[in-house]
C-alpha atoms as a PDB file:
ATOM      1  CA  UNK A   1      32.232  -4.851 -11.047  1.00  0.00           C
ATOM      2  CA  UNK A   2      28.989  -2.837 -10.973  1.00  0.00           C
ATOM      3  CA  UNK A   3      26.079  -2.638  -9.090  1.00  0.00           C
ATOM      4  CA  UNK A   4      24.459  -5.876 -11.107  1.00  0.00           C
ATOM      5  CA  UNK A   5      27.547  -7.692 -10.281  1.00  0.00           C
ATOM      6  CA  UNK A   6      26.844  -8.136  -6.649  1.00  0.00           C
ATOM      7  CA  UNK A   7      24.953 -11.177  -5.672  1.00  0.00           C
ATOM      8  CA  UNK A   8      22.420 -12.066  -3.090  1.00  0.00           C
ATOM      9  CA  UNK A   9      23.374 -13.135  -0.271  1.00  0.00           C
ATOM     10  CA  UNK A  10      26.776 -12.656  -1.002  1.00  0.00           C
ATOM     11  CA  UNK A  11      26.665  -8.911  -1.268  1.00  0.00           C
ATOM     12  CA  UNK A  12      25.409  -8.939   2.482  1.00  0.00           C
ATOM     13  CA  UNK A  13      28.441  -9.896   3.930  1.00  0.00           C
ATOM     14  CA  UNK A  14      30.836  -7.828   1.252  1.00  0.00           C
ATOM     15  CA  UNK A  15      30.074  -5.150   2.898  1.00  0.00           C
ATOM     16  CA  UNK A  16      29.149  -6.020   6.257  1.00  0.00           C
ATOM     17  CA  UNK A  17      26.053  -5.533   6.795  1.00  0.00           C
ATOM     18  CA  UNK A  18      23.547  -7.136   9.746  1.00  0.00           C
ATOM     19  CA  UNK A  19      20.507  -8.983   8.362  1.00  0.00           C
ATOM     20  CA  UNK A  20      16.836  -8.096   9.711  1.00  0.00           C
ATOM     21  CA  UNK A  21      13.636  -9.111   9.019  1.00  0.00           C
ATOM     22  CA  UNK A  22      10.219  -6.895   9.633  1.00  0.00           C
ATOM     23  CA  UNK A  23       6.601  -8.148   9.486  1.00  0.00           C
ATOM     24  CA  UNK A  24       5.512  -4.710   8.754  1.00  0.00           C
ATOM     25  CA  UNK A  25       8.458  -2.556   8.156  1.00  0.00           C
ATOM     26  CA  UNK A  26       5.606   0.285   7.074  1.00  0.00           C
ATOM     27  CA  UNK A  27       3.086  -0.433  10.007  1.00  0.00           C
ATOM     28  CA  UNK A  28       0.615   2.577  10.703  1.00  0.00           C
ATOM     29  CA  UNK A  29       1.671   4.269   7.049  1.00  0.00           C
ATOM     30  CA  UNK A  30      -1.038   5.603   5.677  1.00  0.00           C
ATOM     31  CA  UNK A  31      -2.272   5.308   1.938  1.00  0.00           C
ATOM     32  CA  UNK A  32      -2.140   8.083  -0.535  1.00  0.00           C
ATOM     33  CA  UNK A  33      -5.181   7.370  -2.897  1.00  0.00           C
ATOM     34  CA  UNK A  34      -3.627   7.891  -6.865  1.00  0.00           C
ATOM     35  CA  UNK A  35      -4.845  10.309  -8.903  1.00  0.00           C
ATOM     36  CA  UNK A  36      -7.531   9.728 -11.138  1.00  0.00           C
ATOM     37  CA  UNK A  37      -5.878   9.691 -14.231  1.00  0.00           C
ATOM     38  CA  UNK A  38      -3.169   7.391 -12.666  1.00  0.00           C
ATOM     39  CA  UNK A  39      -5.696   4.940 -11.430  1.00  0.00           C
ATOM     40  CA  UNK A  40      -7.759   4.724 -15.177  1.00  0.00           C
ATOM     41  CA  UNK A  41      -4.533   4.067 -17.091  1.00  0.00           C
ATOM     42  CA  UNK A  42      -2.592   1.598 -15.044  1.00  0.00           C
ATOM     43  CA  UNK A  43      -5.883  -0.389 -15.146  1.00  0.00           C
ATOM     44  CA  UNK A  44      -5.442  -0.721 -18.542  1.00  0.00           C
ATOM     45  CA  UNK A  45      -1.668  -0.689 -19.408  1.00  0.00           C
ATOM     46  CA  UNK A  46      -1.520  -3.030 -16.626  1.00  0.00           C
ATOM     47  CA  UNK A  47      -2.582  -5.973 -18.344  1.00  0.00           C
ATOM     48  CA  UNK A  48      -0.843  -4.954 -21.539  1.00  0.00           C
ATOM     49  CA  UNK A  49       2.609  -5.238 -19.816  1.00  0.00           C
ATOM     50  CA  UNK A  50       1.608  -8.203 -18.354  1.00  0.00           C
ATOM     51  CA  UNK A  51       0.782 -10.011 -21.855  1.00  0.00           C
ATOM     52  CA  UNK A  52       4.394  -8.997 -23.280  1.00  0.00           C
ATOM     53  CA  UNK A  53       6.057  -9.681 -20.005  1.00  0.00           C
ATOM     54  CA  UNK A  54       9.360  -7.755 -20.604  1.00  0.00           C
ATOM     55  CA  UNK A  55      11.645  -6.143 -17.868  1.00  0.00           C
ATOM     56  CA  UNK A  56      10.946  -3.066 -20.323  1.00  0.00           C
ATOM     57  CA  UNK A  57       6.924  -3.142 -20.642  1.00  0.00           C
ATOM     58  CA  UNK A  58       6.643  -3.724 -16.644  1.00  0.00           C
ATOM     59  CA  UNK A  59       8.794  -0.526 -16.150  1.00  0.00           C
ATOM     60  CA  UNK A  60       7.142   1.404 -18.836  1.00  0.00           C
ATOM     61  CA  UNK A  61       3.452   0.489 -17.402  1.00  0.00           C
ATOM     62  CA  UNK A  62       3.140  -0.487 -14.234  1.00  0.00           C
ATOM     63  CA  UNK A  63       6.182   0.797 -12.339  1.00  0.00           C
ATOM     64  CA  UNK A  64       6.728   4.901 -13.959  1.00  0.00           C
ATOM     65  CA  UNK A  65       2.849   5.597 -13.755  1.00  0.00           C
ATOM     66  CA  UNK A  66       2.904   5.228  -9.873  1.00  0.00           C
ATOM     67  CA  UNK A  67       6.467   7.183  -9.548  1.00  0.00           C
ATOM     68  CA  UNK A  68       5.372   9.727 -12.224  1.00  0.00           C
ATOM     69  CA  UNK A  69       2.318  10.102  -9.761  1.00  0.00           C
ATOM     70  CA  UNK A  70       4.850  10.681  -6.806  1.00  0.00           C
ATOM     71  CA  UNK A  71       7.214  13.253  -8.750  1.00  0.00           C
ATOM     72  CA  UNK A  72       3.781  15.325  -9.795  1.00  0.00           C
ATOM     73  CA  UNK A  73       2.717  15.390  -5.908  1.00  0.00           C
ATOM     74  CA  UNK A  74       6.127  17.316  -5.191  1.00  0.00           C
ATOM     75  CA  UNK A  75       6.172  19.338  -8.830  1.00  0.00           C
ATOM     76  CA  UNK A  76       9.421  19.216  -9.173  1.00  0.00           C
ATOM     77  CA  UNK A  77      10.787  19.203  -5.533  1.00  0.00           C
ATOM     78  CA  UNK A  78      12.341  15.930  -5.753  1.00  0.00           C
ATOM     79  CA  UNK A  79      14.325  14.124  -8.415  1.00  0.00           C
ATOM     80  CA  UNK A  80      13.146  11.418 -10.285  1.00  0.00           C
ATOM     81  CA  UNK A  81      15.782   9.155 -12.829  1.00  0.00           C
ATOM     82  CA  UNK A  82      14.601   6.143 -15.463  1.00  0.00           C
ATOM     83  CA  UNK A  83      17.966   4.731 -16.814  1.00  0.00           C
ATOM     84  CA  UNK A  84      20.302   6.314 -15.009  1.00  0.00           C
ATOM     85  CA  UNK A  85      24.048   6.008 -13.803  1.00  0.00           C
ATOM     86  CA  UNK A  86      24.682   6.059 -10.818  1.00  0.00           C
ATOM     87  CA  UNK A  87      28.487   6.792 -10.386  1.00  0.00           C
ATOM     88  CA  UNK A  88      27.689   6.318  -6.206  1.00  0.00           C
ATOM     89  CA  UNK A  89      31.458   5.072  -5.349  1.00  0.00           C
ATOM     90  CA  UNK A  90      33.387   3.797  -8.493  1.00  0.00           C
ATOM     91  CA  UNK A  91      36.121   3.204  -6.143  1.00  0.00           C
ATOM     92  CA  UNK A  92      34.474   0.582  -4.415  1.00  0.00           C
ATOM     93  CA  UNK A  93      32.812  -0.516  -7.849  1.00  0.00           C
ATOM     94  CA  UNK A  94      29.713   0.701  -6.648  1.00  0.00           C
ATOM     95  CA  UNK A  95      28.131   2.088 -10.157  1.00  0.00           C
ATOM     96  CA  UNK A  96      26.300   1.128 -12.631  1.00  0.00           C
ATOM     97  CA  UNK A  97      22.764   1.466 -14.300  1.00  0.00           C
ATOM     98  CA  UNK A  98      19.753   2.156 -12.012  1.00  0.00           C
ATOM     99  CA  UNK A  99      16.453   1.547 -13.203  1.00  0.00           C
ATOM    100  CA  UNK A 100      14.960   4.188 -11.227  1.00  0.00           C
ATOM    101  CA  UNK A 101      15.826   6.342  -8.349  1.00  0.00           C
ATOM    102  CA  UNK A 102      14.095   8.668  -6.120  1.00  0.00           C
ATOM    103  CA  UNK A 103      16.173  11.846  -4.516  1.00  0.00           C
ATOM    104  CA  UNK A 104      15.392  14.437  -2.172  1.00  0.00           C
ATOM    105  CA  UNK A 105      15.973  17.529  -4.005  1.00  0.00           C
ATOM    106  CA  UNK A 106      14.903  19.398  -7.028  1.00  0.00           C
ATOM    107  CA  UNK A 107      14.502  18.277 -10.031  1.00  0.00           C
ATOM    108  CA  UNK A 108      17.368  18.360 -11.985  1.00  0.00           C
ATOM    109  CA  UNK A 109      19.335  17.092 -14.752  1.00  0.00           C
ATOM    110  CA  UNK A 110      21.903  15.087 -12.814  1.00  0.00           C
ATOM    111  CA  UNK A 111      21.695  13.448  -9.327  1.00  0.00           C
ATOM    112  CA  UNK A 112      21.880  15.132  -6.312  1.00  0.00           C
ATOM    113  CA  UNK A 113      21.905  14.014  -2.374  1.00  0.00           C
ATOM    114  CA  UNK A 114      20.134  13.145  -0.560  1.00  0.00           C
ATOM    115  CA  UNK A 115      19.616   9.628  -2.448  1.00  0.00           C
ATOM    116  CA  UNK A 116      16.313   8.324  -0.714  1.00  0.00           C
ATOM    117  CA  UNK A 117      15.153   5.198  -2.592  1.00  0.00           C
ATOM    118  CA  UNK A 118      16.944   2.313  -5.466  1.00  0.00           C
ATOM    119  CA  UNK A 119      14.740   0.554  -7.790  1.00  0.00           C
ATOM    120  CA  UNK A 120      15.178  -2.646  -9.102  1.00  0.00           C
ATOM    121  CA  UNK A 121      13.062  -3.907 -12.017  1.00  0.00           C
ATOM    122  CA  UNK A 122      12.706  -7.415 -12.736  1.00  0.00           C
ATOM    123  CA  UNK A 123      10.564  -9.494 -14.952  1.00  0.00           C
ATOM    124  CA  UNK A 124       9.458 -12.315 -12.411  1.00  0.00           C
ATOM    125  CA  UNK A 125      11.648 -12.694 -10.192  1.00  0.00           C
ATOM    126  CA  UNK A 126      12.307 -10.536  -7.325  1.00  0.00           C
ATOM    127  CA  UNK A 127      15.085 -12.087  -5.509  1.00  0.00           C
ATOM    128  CA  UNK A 128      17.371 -12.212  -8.069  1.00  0.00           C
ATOM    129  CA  UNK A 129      17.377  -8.209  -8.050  1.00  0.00           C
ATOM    130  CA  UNK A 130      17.797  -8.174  -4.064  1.00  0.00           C
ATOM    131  CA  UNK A 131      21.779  -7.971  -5.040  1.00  0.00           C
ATOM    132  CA  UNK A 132      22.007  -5.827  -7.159  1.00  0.00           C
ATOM    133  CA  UNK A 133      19.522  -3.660  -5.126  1.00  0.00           C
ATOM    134  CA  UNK A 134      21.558  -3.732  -1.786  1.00  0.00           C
ATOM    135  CA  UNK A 135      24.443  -2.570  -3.398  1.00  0.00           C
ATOM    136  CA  UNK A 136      22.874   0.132  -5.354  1.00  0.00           C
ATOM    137  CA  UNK A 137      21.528   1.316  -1.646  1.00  0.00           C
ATOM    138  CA  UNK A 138      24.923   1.240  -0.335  1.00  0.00           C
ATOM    139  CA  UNK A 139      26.045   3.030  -3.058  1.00  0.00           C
ATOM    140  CA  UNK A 140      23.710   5.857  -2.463  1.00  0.00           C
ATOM    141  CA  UNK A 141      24.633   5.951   1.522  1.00  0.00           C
ATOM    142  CA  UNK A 142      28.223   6.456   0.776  1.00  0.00           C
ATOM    143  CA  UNK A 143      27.255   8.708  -2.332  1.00  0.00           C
ATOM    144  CA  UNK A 144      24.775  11.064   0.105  1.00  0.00           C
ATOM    145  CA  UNK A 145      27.885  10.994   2.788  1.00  0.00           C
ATOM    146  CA  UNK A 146      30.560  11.677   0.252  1.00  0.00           C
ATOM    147  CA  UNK A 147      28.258  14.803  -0.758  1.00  0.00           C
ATOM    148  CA  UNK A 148      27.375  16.279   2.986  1.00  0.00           C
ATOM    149  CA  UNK A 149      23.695  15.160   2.752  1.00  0.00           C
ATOM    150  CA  UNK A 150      23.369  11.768   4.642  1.00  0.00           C
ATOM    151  CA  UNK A 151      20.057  10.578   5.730  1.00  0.00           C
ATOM    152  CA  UNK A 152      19.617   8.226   8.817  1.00  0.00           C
ATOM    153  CA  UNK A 153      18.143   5.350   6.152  1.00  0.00           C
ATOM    154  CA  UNK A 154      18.034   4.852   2.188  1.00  0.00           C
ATOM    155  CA  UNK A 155      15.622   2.638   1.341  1.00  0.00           C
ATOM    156  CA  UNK A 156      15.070   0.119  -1.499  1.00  0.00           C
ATOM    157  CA  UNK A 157      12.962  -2.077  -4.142  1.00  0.00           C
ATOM    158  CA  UNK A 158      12.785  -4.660  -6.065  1.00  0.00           C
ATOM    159  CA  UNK A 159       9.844  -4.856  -7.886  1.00  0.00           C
ATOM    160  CA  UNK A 160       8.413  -6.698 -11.151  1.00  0.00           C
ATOM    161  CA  UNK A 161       5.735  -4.166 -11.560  1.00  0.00           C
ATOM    162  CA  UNK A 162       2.797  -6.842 -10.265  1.00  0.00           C
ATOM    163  CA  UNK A 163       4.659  -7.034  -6.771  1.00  0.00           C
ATOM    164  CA  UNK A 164       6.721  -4.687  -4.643  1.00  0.00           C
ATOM    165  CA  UNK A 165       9.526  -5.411  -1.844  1.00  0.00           C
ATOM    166  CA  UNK A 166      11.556  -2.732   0.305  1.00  0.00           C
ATOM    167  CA  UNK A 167      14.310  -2.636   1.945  1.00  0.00           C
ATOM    168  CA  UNK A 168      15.938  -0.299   4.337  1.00  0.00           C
ATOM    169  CA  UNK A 169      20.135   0.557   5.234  1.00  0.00           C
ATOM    170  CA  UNK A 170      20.546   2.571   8.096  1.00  0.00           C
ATOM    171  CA  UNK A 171      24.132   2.623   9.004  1.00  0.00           C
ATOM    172  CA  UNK A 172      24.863  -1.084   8.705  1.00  0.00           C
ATOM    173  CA  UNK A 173      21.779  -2.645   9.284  1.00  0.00           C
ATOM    174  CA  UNK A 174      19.301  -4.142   6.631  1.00  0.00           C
ATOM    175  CA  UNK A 175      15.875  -4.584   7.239  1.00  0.00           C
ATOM    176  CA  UNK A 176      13.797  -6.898   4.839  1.00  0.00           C
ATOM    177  CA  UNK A 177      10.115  -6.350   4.879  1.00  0.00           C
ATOM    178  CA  UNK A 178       8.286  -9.632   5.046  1.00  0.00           C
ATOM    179  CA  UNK A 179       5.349  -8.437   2.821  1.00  0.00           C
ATOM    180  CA  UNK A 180       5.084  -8.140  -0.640  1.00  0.00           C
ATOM    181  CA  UNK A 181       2.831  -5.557  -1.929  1.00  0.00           C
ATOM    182  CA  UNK A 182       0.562  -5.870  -4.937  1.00  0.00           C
ATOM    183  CA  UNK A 183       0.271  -3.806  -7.690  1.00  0.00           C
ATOM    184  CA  UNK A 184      -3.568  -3.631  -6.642  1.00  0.00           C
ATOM    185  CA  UNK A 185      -1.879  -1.842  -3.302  1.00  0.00           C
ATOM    186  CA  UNK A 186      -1.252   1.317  -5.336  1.00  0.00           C
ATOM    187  CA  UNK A 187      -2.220   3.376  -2.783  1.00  0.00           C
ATOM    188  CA  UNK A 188      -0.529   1.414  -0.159  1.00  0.00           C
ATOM    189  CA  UNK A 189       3.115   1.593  -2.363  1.00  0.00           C
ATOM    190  CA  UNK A 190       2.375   5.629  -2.597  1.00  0.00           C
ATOM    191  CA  UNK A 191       1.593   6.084   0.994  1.00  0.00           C
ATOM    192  CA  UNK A 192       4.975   4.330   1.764  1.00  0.00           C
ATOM    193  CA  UNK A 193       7.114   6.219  -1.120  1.00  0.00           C
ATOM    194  CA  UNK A 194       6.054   9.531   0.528  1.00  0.00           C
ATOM    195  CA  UNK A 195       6.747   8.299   3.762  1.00  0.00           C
ATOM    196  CA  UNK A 196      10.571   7.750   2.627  1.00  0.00           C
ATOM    197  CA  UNK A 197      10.765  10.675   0.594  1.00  0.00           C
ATOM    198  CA  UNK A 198       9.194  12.904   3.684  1.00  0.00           C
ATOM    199  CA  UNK A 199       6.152  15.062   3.445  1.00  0.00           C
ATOM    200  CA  UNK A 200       5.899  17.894   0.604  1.00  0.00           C
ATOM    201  CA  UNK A 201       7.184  21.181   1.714  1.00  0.00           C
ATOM    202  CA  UNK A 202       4.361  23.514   2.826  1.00  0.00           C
ATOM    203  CA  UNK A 203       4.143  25.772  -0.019  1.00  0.00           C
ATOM    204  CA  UNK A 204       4.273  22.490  -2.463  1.00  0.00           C
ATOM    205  CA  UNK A 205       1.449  20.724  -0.391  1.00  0.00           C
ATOM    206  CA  UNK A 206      -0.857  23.853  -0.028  1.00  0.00           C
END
């Protein structure tokens, strides 16, 4: 079994987790406006990977843009993975292929903890990645334990590019936010990814 293995709702009760729901999980975040250059090209790959419609184009133009935005904020001082695997607790069959994944350290050419945020791309559907999402953040609680840099919450989403839903684990509680973002909401999703990641060290933010 890997991480896509694990089903929805199923997976909530494998590994015991307590269900909860948020209107506003992100209430009083603040936006982060995207950078110009972001903001000119999504406009225009953004219909393009809606007109082929793959799992593939939707990563490629819509979802990397708005993380590659993120990672640049930082330069360099956190780690951002496309296609990678995540070998979070084999043991418990808790690996498998991510299709992206934020951590909080520098950039390097494996994955390090803290693991902050999962991504989940789907074509259309987003609740058929919600399993496969849940287990990949459980993976990357026992993963940041198992490496002596836990985090009170790992966070997660499931997004198809035109819309975006978190998640958030602390401990063994699972919040759901209500509201799905819009890939309009750009710099709604960026104020919230830099919430989870935490602010840019000084000398990075000066």
């Amino acid at each position: 079994m890997a991480f896509g293995d694990f089903q929805y709702p199923a997976v909530v009760q494998q590994f015991g987790l307590t269900w909860h729901t948020a209107s506003d999980l992100f209430a009083g975040v603040q936006g982060v406006a995207p950078s110009p250059h972001v903001q000119q090209t999504t406009a225009v790959v953004s219909q393009l990977a809606t007109i082929v419609n793959t799992e593939k184009a939707r990563s490629e133009w819509m979802i990397a843009p708005i993380l590659g935005d993120l990672w640049a904020r930082y330069r360099g001082q956190i780690s951002l993975f496309s296609g990678v695997d995540f070998q979070a607790d084999p043991a418990a069959r808790l690996n498998g292929f991510c299709d992206f994944l934020i951590a909080r350290a520098p950039q390097q050419p494996q994955i390090i903890a803290p693991v902050m945020v999962i991504f989940e791309a789907k074509k259309e559907n987003i609740n058929d990645g919600l399993g496969q999402c849940i287990a990949g953040m459980v993976g990357a609680q026992r993963f940041n334990q198992r490496t002596n840099a836990p985090v009170d919450s790992v966070y997660g989403c499931v997004t198809s590019g035109t819309a975006w839903k978190f998640l958030r684990v602390t401990a063994s509680t699972l919040v759901y936010d209500l509201i799905e973002y819009e890939f309009a909401q750009v710099d709604r999703i960026l104020g919230i990814l830099t919430h989870v990641v935490g602010p840019p060290p000084a000398q990075v933010a000066a």
